[in-house]
Each structure stands twice: as structure tokens, then as C-alpha cells.
Protein backbone atom coordinates (compact mmCIF):
# COMPACT_ATOMS: atom_id res chain seq x y z
CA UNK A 1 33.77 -21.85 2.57
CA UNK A 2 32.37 -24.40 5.27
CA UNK A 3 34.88 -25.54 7.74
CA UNK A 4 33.94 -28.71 10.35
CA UNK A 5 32.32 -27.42 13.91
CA UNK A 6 35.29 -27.22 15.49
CA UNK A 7 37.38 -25.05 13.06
CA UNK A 8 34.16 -22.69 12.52
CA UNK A 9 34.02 -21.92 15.82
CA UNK A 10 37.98 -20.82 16.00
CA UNK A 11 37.30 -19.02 12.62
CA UNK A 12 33.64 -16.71 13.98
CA UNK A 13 34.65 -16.37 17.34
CA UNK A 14 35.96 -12.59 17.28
CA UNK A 15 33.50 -11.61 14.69
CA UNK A 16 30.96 -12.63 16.88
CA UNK A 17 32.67 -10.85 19.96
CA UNK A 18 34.10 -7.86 18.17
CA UNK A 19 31.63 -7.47 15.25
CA UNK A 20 28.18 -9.09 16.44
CA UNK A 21 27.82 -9.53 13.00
CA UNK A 22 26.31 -13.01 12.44
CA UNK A 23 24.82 -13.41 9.27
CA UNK A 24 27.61 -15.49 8.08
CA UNK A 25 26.77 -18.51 10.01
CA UNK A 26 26.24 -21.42 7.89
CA UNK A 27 25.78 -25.14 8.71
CA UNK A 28 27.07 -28.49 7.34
CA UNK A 29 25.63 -27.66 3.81
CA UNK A 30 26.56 -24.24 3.67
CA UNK A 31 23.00 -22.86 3.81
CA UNK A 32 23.19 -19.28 6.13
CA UNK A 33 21.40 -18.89 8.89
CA UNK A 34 20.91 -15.62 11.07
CA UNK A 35 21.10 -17.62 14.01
CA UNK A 36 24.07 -16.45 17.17
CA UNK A 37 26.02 -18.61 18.90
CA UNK A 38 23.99 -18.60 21.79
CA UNK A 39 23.10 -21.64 24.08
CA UNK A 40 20.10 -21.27 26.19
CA UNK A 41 19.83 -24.10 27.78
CA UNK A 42 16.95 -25.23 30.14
CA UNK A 43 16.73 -28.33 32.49
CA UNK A 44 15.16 -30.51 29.71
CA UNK A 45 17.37 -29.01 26.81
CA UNK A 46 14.44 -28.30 24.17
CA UNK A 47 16.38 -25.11 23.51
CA UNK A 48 19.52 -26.43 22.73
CA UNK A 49 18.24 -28.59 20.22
CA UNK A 50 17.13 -25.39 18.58
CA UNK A 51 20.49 -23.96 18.17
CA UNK A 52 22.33 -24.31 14.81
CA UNK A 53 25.65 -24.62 15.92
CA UNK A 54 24.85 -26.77 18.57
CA UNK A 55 23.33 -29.10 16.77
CA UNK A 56 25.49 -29.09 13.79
CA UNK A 57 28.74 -30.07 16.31
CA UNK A 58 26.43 -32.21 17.96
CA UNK A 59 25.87 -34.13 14.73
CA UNK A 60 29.26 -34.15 13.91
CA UNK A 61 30.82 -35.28 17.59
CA UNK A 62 28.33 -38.26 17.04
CA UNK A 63 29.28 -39.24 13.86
CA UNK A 64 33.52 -39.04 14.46
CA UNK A 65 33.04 -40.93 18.02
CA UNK A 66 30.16 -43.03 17.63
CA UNK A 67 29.51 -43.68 13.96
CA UNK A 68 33.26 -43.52 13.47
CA UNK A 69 33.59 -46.35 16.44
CA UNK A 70 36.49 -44.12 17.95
CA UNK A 71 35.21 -45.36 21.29
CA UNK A 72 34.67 -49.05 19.69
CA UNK A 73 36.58 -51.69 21.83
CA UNK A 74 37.90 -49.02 24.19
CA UNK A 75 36.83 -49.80 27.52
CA UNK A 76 37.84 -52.27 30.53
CA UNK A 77 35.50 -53.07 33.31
CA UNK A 78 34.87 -54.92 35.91
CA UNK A 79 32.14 -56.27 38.49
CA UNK A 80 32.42 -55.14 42.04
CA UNK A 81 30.57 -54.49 45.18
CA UNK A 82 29.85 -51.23 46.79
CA UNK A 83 29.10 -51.24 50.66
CA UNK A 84 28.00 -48.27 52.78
CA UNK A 85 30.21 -47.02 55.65
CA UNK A 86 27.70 -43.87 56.30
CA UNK A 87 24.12 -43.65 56.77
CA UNK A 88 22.91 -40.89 54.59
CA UNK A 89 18.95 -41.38 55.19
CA UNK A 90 19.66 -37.40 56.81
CA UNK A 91 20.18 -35.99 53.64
CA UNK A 92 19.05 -38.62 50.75
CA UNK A 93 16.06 -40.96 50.88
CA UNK A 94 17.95 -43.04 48.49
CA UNK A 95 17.84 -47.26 49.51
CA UNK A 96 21.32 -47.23 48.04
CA UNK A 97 22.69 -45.16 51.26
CA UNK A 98 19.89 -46.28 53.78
CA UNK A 99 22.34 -48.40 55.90
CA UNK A 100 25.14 -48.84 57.36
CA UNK A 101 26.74 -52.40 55.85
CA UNK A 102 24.18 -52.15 53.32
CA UNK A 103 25.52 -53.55 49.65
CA UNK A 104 24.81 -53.01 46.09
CA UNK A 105 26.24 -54.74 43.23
CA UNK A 106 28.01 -52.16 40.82
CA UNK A 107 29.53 -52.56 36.72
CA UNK A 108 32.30 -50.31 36.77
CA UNK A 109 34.07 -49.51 33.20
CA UNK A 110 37.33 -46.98 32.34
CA UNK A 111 38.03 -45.71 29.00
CA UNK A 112 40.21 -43.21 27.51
CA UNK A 113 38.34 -39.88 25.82
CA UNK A 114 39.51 -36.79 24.23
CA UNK A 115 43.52 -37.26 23.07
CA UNK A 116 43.97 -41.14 24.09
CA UNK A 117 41.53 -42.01 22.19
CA UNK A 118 42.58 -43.83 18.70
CA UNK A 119 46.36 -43.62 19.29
CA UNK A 120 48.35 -44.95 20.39
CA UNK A 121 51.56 -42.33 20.90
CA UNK A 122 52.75 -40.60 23.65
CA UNK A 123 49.62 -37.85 24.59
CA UNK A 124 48.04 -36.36 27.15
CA UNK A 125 44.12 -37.38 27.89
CA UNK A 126 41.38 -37.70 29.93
CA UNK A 127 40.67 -41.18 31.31
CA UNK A 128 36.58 -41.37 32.02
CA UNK A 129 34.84 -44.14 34.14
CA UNK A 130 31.04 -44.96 34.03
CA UNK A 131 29.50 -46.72 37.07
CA UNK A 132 26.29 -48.99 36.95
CA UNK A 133 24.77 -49.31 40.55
CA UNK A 134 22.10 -52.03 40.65
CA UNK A 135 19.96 -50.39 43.47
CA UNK A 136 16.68 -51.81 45.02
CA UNK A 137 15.23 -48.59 43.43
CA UNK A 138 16.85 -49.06 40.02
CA UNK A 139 19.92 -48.77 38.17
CA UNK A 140 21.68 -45.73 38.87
CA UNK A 141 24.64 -44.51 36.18
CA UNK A 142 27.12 -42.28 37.53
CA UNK A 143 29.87 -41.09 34.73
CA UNK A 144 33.09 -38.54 35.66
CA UNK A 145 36.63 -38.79 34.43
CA UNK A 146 40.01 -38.28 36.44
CA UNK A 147 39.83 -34.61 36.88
CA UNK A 148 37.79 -32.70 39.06
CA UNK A 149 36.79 -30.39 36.31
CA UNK A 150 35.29 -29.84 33.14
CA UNK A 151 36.58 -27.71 29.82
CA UNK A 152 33.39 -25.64 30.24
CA UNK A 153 29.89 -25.78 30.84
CA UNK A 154 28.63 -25.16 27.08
CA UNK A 155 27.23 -28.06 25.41
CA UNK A 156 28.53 -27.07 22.03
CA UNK A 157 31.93 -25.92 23.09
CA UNK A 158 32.41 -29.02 25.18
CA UNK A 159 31.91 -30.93 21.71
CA UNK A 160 34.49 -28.79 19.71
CA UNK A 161 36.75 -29.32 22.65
CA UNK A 162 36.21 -33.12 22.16
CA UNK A 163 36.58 -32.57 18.48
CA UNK A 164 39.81 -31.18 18.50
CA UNK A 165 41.71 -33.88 20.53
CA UNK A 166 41.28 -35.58 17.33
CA UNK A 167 44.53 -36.99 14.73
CA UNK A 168 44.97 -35.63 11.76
CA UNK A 169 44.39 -37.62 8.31
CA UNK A 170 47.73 -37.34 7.15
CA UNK A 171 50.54 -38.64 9.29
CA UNK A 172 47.88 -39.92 12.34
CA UNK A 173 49.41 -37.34 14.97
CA UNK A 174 47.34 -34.57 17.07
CA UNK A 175 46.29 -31.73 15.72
CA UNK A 176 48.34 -29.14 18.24
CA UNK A 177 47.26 -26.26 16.82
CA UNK A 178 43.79 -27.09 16.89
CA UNK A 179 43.83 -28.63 20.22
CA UNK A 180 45.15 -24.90 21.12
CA UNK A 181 43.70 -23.15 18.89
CA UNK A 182 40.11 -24.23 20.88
CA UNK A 183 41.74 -23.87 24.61
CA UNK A 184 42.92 -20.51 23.98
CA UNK A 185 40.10 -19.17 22.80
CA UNK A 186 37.82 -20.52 25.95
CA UNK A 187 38.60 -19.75 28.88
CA UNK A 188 36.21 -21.50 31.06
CA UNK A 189 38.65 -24.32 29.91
CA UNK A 190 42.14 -23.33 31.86
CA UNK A 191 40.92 -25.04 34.94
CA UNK A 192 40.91 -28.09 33.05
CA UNK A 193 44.02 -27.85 31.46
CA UNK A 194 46.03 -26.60 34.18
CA UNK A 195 45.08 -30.29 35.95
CA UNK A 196 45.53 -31.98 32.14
CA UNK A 197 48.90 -30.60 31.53
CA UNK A 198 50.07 -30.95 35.48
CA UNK A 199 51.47 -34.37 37.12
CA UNK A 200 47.92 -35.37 37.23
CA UNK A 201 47.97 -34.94 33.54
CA UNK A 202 49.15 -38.62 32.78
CA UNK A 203 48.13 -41.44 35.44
CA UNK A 204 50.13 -44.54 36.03
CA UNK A 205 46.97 -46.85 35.02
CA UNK A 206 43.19 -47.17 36.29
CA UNK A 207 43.72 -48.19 39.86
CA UNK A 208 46.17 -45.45 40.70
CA UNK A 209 43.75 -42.42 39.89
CA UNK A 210 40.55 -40.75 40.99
CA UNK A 211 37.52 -40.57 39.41
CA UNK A 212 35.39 -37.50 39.80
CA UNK A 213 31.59 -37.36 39.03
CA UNK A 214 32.00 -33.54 37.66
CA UNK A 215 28.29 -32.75 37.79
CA UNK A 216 26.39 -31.53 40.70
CA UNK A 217 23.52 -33.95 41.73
CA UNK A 218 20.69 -33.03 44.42
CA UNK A 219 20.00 -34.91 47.02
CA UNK A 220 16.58 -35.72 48.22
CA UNK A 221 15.50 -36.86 51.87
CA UNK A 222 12.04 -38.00 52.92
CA UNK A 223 11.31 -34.73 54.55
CA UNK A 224 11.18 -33.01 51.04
CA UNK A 225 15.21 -31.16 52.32
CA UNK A 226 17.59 -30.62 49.34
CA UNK A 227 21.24 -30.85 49.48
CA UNK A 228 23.38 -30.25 46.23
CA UNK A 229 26.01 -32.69 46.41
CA UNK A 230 29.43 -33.76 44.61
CA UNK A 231 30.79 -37.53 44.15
CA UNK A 232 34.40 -38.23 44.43
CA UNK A 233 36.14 -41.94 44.34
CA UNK A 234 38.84 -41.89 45.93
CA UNK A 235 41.81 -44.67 45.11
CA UNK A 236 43.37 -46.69 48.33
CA UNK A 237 46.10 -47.99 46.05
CA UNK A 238 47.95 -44.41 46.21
CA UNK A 239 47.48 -42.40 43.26
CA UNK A 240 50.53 -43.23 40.76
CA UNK A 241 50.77 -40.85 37.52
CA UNK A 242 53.34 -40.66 34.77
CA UNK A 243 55.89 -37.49 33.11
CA UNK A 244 55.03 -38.02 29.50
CA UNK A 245 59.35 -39.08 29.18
CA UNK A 246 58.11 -42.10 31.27
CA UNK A 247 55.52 -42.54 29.31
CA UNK A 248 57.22 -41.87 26.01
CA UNK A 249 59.70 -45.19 27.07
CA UNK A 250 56.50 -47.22 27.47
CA UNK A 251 56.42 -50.57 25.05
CA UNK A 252 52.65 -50.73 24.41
CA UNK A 253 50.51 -48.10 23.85
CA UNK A 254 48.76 -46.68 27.38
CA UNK A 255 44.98 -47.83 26.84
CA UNK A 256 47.06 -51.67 26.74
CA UNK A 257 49.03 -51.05 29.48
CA UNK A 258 46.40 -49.84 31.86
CA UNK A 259 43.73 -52.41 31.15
CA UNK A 260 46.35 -54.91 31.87
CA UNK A 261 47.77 -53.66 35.04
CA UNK A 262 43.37 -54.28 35.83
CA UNK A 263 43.14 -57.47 34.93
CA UNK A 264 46.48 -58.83 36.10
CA UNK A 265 46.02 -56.86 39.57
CA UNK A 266 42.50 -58.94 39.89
CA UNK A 267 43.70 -62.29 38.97
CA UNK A 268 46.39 -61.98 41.94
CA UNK A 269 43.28 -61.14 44.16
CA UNK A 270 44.35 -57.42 44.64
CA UNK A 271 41.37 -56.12 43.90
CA UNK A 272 41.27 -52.63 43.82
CA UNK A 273 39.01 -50.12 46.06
CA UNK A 274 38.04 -46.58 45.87
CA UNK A 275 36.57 -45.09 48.86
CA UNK A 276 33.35 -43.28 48.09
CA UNK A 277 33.33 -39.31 49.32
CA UNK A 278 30.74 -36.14 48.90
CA UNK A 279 30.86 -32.51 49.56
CA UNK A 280 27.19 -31.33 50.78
CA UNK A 281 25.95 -28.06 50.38
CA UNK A 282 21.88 -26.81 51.50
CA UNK A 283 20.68 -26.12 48.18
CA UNK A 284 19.30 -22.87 49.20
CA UNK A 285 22.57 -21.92 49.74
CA UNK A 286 23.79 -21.87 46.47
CA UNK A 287 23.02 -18.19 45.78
CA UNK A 288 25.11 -17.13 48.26
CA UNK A 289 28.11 -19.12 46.73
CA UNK A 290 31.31 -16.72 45.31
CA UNK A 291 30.69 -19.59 42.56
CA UNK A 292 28.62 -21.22 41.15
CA UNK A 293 28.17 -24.42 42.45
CA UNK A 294 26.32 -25.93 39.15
CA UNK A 295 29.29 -24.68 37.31
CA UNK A 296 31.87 -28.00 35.95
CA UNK A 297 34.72 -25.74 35.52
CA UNK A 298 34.77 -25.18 39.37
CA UNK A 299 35.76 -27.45 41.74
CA UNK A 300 34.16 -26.93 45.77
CA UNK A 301 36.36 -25.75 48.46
CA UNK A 302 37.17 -28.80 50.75
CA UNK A 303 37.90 -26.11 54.08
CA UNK A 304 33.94 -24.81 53.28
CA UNK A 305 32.56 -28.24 51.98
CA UNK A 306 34.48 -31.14 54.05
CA UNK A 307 34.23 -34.18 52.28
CA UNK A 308 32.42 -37.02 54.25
CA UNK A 309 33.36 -40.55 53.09
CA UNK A 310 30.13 -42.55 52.53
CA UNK A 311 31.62 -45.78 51.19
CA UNK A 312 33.75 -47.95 49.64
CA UNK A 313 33.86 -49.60 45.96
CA UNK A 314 35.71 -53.04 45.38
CA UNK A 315 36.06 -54.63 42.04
CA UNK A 316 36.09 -58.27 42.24
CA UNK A 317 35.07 -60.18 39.31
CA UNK A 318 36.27 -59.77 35.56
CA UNK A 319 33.67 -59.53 33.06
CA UNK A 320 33.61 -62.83 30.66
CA UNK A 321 33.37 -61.98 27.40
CA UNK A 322 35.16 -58.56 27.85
CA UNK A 323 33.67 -57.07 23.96
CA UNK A 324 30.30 -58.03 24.63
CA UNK A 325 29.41 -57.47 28.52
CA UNK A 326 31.58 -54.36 28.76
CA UNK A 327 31.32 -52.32 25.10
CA UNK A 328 27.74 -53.17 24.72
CA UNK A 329 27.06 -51.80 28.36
CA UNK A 330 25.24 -48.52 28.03
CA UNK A 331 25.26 -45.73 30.62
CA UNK A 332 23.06 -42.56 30.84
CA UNK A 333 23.10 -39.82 33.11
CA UNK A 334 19.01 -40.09 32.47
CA UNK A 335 19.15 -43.31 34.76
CA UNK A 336 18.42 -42.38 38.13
CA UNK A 337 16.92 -43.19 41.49
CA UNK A 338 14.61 -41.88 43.79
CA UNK A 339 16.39 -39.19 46.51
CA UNK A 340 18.93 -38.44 43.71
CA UNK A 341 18.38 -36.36 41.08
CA UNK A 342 19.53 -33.21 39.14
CA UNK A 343 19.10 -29.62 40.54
CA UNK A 344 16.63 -27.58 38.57
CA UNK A 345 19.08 -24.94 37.85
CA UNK A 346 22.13 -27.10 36.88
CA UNK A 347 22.46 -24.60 33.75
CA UNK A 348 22.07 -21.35 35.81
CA UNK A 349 26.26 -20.62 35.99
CA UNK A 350 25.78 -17.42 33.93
CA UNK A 351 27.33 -14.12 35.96
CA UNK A 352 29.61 -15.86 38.25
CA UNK A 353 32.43 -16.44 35.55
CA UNK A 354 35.30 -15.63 36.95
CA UNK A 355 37.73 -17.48 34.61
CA UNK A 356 41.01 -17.54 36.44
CA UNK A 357 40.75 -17.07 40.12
CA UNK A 358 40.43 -21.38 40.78
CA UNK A 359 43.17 -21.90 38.04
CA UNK A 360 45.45 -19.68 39.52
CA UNK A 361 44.93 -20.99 43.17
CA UNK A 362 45.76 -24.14 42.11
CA UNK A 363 48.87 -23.37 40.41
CA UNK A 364 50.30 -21.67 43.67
CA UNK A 365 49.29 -24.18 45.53
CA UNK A 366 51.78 -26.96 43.43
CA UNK A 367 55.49 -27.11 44.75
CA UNK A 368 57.98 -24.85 43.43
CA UNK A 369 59.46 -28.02 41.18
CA UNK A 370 55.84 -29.35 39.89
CA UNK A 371 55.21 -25.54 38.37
CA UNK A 372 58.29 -25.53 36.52
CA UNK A 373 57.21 -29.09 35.01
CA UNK A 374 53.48 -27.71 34.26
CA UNK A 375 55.80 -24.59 32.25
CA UNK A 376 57.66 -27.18 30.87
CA UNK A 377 54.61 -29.34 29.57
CA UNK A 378 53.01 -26.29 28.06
CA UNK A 379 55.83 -24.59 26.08
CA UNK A 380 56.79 -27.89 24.61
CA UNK A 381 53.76 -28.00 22.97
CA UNK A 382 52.92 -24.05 22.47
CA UNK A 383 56.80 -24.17 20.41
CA UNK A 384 54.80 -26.12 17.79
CA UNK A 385 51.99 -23.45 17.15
CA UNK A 386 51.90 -20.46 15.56
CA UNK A 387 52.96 -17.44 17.44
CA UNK A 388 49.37 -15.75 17.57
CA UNK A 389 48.06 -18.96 19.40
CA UNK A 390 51.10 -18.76 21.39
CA UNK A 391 50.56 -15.28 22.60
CA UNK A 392 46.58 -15.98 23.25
CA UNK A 393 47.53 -19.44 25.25
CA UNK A 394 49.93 -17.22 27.04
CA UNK A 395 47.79 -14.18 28.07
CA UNK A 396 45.29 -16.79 30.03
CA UNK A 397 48.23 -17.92 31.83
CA UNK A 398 48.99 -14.67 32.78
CA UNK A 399 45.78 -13.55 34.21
CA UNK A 400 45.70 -16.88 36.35
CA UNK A 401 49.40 -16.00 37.77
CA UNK A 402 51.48 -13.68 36.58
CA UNK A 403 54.54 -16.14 37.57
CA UNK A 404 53.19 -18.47 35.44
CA UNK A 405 52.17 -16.61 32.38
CA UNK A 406 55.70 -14.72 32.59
CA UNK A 407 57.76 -17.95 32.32
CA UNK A 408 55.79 -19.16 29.18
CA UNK A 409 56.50 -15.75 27.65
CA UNK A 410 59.90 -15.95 28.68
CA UNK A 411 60.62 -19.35 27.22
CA UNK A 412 58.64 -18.93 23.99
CA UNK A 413 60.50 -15.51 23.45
CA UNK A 414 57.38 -13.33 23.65
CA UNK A 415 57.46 -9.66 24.28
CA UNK A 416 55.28 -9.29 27.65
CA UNK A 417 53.72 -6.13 25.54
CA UNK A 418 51.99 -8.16 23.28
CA UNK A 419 50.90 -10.34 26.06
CA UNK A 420 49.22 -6.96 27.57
CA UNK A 421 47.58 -6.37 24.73
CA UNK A 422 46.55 -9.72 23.89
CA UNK A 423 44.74 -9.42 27.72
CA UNK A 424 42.88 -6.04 27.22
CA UNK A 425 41.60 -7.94 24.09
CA UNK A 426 40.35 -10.73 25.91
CA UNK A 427 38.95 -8.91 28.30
CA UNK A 428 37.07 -6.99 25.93
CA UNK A 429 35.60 -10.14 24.09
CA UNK A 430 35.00 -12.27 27.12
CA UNK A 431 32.72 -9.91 28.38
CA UNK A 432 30.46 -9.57 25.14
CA UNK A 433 30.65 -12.81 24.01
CA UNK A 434 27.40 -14.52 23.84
CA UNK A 435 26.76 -17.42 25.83
């Protein structure tokens, strides 16, 4: 029996780990192939295209989002200006940061991906942003979302974690058991979800959040030097986020509400600003990282990396014929200019994977009230799985913070044995899983 990407994968994954047996694998019409699960992915990605699962979730991710025209009519954007308040020609030769006062027009566009997308009920997602920066070199695109981090490095895993924020057919709801079913079994993705399921889970609308450009760039200067370097826009109107009760009382669905509070905001002439920021780091440090600092499920330390504000973005003009000028706008990580560019080991992440030291950091680090809402958040959706998904979702909590993974135990009436076990398991598979 076939089963979509993102089932498969939940179904193979401990016969893989466990077993290594993998002449089961079949693709979309059930031929068997004796290729792993294995992505090997270099700079230019000719080997992931060779990869059968890869490509078979790839195929399918593009047909349900793009084909399917999930993302059709989605977006809000605006025209704006972006001016530099730090020279950068130290580390980047880059026109766009050559000045001081210097300006370049930007198209700046929101969306909602993953669980917003396509309904319009009371859910948790990730809000994404794409920038367009008309340079004197050429268009840069610059695309992040409102989270620092990533639900894992893996090309095909980051599809079946797409995939499974999906509704299901027959009463248009979420799938909660396969959006947990997926998160449970990766756990490069807790990071993630302890900032999805947090107070950061849910913002207010676009200008009340960050936007973080997840991926590590390079910068170049004219003396050859290379910096590694992470983008952050930061909002000056406060961040504002929402408990999913307030949202839950909301009158129009969020994706509504949000592009409105834009477009209304700009009309009054409060146009909103993010101030531009990056963390710096000599790329021939990067070995010597306790991370790795290619890695999207890791987020920089600000006390080692400082962030340096660099400018500020202003939106000031709507677009005019909002369908055409925004949802036709296409952005590509491909488009870049010279002095910024990718590092040649952006996939090089493999034997630093330490899965739950950053997720558990940032759970002590919330106030004593803000970690009982995160418990709160989670069991009210783990009470709707089954109790084996329950117990997995559960052990990864556990071996963030033992607090934390107690109290979901506790409140989902698990026996902290099984949760042991459940962790020597994962420990087990984690470490002969195949990446």
C-alpha cells in the first residue's frame, strides 16, 4: 500500500532506524526502489534531485501548494524604502550597504504558510515575508518567516513538515495527529515548535512581529574577507501577539484581519518600520562553533554574536492592483548581489546535532507564567492524539527540560516510565538514523 510523502515517512521511519531494512521503499506509483532515505546534499543540490523520497515529496509539496493554488491570493505587500544607518563596506562590498544615508527601493510581501494557510479557524502558523531590494547591483530577494528557526535542515523533511499542516478532506479541520505525528518523530524540529506553540506562536498582525531571514548568508568585502552573517527585522511598532482564546473571539479569519490592520495603518500615514540588524561571525570561525552555524534549527547567541543594527525598512506606498503586482511577484533565494552570497558549506550541519540543548534554554529562559501557557498550548492539542504520539511528543519535551516534559506527562496522565523508555528509544534511533 502507497501512502502520500508525508504519511510514508511516519510509517518507514523506525524500520529504517531499527531495521535498516529498505527495500520496501516505493514511490508515487508503487514501483520499489532500494534507495535509503538519505539526503546528501551539496551546494548546487544535483544530489538531492537524485533521491527518491526527496523528490517524490518534492513533487507532491508542489502540486498541494502551487498547483493546488493553496498560496493563490494569499499575500499583502507593500512598497517601501530601505535606508542605511551603518556603513558595512568593512565586511560586505555590497552597493546596497556602501553608505551611510544611502537608499534602495524595496517590495516587501507577508503571507501565511504551513497551518494558516487555507483556513480560516482558529490555528497556529507561521507567517513568512519575502523582500525584493532593487539594488544598483541587482535585485536582491531575501525570504524568512516570524521565527528565528527552522523545523530542520532536511529538504525532504522540511516538505513533509509543510505537508502535514494541511486540512483534512472531510470536515476541513487540521490533521492533529499528523501534524504530531511528523514533529515527534523529528527532532531537529522542537526548536521550532517550542517558539510556534509559545506567545510568539500567534502574532497580533504583520506590523507587530519580526521577521527572521533563517538562512546563513556570507558576506563578501573587496579584500576577498568572509563573514557569515544572519538578517533580523526588527518591528518599532512593539511586537503584539495573540493567546489562541483571543484569537478564537476574532470575527474574520486572521490572514483578513492582518492584511487589514496593513493597509488601514498606511492609509492613516503610520507606516510601519522594521529596523534592519545582523549577527557577524569570521567565517573561518565556524569550525570552532559548539553549533553549527549553517544549521536553521539553531539560532546564534546574541552575548557571542551582538547584533549591529544596519538599517531601517519603511513601507510607504500600497501596491495598486493588490492580485496582480503582489501574487504575481516572484522571489528566489537564487537572486543575489555581488558581496552577498551563500557559504559553500551551508549543508555541512552533520555531527553537531545536539537536538535539545537551544530548546531547552529557551524554555527556562520564559517566565514562570508563559511556561505554564506553552504546557497548556501543547496538551490541548496532544489530548486529541493517540497515546503513542502522546508519549513520543512527550519524551522530546523531556530531554529539553525535565520540568517541562514532566508537566505534559502529568497532565496527559502518562506514566513517567514509559516516557523513559520512550527516550532510550529515541536515543537509540536518532543516532542511526540516516541523514
Amino acid at each position: 500500500m502507497f501512502y502520500p510523502p508525508r504519511i510514508f515517512f511516519s510509517k518507514l521511519y523506525k524500520k529504517l532506524t531499527m531495521e535498516n531494512n529498505i527495500s520496501t521503499i516505493m514511490d508515487r506509483q508503487g514501483i520499489a526502489s532500494d534507495r535509503p532515505y538519505k539526503v546528501a546534499a551539496n551546494v548546487a543540490g544535483n544530489k538531492c534531485k537524485q533521491n527518491l523520497i526527496l523528490s517524490e515529496s518534492r513533487l507532491y509539496s508542489e502540486n498541494d501548494w502551487i498547483f493546488g493554488g493553496k498560496m493563490d491570493k494569499k499575500r499583502c505587500g507593500a512598497y517601501g524604502v530601505f535606508t542605511v544607518t551603518n556603513d558595512l563596506t568593512k565586511f560586505t562590498k555590497a552597493g546596497l550597504f556602501s553608505q551611510t544615508g544611502k537608499k534602495t527601493q524595496v517590495f516587501l510581501t507577508f503571507a501565511e504558510a504551513a497551518a494558516c494557510a487555507g483556513y480560516g479557524g482558529a490555528t497556529r502558523g507561521i507567517c513568512v515575508f519575502s523582500a525584493k531590494f532593487y539594488t544598483e547591483d541587482g535585485i536582491w530577494d531575501s525570504i524568512g518567516c516570524n521565527l528565528p528557526v527552522s523545523f530542520t535542515c532536511h529538504p525532504q523533511k522540511y516538505f513533509d513538515c509543510i505537508c502535514s499542516q494541511g486540512v483534512m478532506a472531510e470536515n476541513s479541520k487540521l490533521s492533529l495527529f499528523e501534524k504530531w505525528d511528523i514533529w515527534s518523530l523529528l527532532p531537529d524540529s522542537l526548536h521550532q515548535v517550542m517558539f510556534l506553540m509559545g506567545d510568539r506562536g500567534i502574532p497580533h498582525d504583520y506590523r507587530h512581529m519580526h521577521c527572521f531571514g533563517c538562512r546563513t548568508y556570507r558576506f563578501v568585502n573587496k579584500e576577498g574577507q568572509r563573514f557569515l552573517v544572519k538578517f533580523h527585522l526588527l518591528t518599532q511598532q512593539g511586537v503584539l501577539n495573540l493567546s489562541i482564546e483571543e484569537l478564537l473571539t476574532q470575527k474574520t479569519n486572521y490572514r483578513k484581519f492582518a492584511q487589514r490592520d496593513l493597509y488601514d495603518s498606511m492609509k492613516k500615514g503610520n507606516y510601519p518600520k522594521w529596523k534592519l540588524y545582523i549577527q557577524l561571525m569570521p567565517e573561518e570561525d565556524a569550525e570552532k562553533c559548539s553549533f553549527s552555524p549553517y544549521d536553521l534549527t539553531k539560532v546564534w547567541p546574541h552575548k557571542e554574536y551582538p547584533l549591529i543594527e544596519t538599517g531601517i525598512l519603511e513601507l510607504q506606498r500600497m501596491p495598486g492592483i493588490d492580485s496582480a503586482e503582489v501574487n504575481n511577484c516572484g522571489f528566489s533565494l537564487a537572486n543575489l548581489v555581488p558581496g552577498i552570497d551563500f557559504p559553500t558549506s551551508i549543508c555541512d550541519y552533520r555531527g553537531k546535532t545536539d537536538y535539545y540543548l537551544q530548546p531547552g534554554a529557551f524554555f527556562r529562559l520564559q517566565s514562570a507564567e508563559a511556561q505554564q501557557r506553552f504546557i497548556r498550548n501543547i496538551t490541548r492539542e496532544l489530548v486529541q492524539v493517540p497515546e503513542h504520539i502522546q508519549i513520543r511528543a512527550t519524551a522530546r519535551f523531556y530531554q529539553a527540560d525535565k520540568y517541562c516534559g514532566e508537566k505534559i506527562a502529568k497532565e496527559l496522565q502518562l506514566g513517567i516510565r514509559l516516557i523513559w523508555e520512550e527516550i532510550e528509544w529515541q536515543k537509540e534511533a536518532d543516532m542511526r538514523v540516516l541523514l
